[in-house]
Protein backbone atom coordinates (compact mmCIF):
# COMPACT_ATOMS: atom_id res chain seq x y z
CA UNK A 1 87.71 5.01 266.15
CA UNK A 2 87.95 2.90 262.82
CA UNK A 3 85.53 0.34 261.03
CA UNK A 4 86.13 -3.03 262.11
CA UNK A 5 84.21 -6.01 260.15
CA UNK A 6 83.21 -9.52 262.40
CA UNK A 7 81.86 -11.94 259.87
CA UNK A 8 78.65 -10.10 258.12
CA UNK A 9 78.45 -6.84 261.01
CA UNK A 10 80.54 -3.67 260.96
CA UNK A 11 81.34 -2.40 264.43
CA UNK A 12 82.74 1.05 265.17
CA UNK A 13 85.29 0.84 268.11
CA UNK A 14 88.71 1.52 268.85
CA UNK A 15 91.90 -1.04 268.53
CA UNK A 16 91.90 -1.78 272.14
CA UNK A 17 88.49 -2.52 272.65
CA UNK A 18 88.61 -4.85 269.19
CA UNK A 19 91.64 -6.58 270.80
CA UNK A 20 89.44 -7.34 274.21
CA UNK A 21 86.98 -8.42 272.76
CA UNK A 22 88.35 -10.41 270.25
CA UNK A 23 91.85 -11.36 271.43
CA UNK A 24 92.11 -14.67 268.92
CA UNK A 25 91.59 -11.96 266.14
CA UNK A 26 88.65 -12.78 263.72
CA UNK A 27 87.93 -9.48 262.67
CA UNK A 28 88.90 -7.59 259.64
CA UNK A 29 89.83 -3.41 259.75
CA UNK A 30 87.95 -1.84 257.32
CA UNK A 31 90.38 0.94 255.76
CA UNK A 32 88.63 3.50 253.68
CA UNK A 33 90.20 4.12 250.34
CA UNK A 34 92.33 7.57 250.06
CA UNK A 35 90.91 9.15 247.09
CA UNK A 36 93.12 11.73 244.98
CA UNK A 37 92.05 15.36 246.58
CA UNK A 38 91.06 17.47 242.92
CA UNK A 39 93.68 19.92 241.69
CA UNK A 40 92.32 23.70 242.05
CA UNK A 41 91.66 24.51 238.59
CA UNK A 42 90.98 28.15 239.20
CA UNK A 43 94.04 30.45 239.96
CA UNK A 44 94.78 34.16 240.71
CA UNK A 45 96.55 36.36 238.44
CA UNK A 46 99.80 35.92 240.24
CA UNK A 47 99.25 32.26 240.48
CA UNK A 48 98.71 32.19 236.62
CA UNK A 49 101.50 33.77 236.09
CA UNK A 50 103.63 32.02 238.30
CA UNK A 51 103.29 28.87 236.24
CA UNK A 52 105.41 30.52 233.16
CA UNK A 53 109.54 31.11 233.05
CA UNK A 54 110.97 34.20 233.39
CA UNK A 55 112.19 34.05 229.97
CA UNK A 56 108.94 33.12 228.81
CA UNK A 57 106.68 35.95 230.27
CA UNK A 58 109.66 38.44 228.68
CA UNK A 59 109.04 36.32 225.34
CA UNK A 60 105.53 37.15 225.67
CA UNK A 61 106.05 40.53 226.54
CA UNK A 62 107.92 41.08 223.34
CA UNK A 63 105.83 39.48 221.27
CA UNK A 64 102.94 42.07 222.34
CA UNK A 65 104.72 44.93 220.80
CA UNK A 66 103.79 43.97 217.44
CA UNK A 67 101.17 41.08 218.07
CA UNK A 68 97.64 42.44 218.69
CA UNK A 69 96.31 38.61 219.91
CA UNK A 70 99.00 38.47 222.34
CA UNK A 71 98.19 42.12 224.01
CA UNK A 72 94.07 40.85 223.78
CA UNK A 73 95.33 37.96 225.63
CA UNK A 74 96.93 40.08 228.10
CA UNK A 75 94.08 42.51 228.61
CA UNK A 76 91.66 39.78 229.17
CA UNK A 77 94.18 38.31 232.15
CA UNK A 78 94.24 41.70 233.76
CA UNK A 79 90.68 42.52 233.62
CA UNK A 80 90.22 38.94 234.78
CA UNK A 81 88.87 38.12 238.46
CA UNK A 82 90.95 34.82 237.93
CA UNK A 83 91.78 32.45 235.72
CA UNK A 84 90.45 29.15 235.03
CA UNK A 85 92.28 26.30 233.94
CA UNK A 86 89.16 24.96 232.22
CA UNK A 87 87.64 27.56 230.70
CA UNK A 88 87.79 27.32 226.79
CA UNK A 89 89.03 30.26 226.45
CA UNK A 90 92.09 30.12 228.44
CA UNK A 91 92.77 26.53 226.41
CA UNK A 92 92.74 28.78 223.33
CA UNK A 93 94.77 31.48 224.57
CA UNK A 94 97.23 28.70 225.67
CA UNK A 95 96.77 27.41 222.07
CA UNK A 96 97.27 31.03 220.74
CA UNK A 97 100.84 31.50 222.88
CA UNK A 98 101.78 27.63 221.19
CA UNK A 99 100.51 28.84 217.55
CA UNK A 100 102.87 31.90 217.37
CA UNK A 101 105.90 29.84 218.28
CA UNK A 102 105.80 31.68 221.95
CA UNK A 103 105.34 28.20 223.63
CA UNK A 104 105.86 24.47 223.06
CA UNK A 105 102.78 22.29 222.64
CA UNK A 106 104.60 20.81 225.92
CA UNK A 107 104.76 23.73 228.45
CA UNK A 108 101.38 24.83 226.93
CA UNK A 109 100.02 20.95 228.05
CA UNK A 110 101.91 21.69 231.66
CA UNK A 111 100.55 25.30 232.35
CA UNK A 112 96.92 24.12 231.44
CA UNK A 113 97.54 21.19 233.50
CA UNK A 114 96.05 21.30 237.18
């Protein structure tokens, strides 16, 4: 079934019938504009995660030996039921990561980004 329009009335019918009834056309299908689905904006752990490099997670990793931020960070992901991509406070523990040279203002931009 789709949305067919016939001068100021919408009718709800199929092709065939449209095409039986109206077989010299004079009818207009109404096609419903396909709106963007939203991104999921909160993530598990793992899904987190997932959205750094290797190379960057063992950067990170590092960096936690001597940086107390980066190991608050950390414990705040683990006690974490998951994260959310719009919550403040993961923006500023992105921002963090990018401060102390473990990220580029890039990558931090494309992990934040939904």
């Amino acid at each position: 079934m789709a949305r067919y329009q016939v001068g100021t009335n919408i009718i709800l019918a199929d092709a065939a019938f449209m095409q039986s009834q109206y077989p010299e056309g004079g009818y207009t299908l109404i096609t419903e504009p396909v709106l963007p689905q939203p991104k999921e904006t909160k993530l598990t752990k793992l899904e987190f995660q997932l959205r750094f490099t290797f190379n960057e997670l063992v950067t990170i990793e590092v960096a936690s030996a001597t940086n107390p931020g980066v190991r608050v960070l950390q414990k705040q992901q683990q006690v974490a039921e998951f994260i959310d991509l719009t919550d403040p406070n993961t923006q500023l523990g992105i921002m963090y990561l990018v401060s102390q040279g473990l990220l580029t203002h890039d990558r931090g931009t494309e992990i934040l980004t939904p």
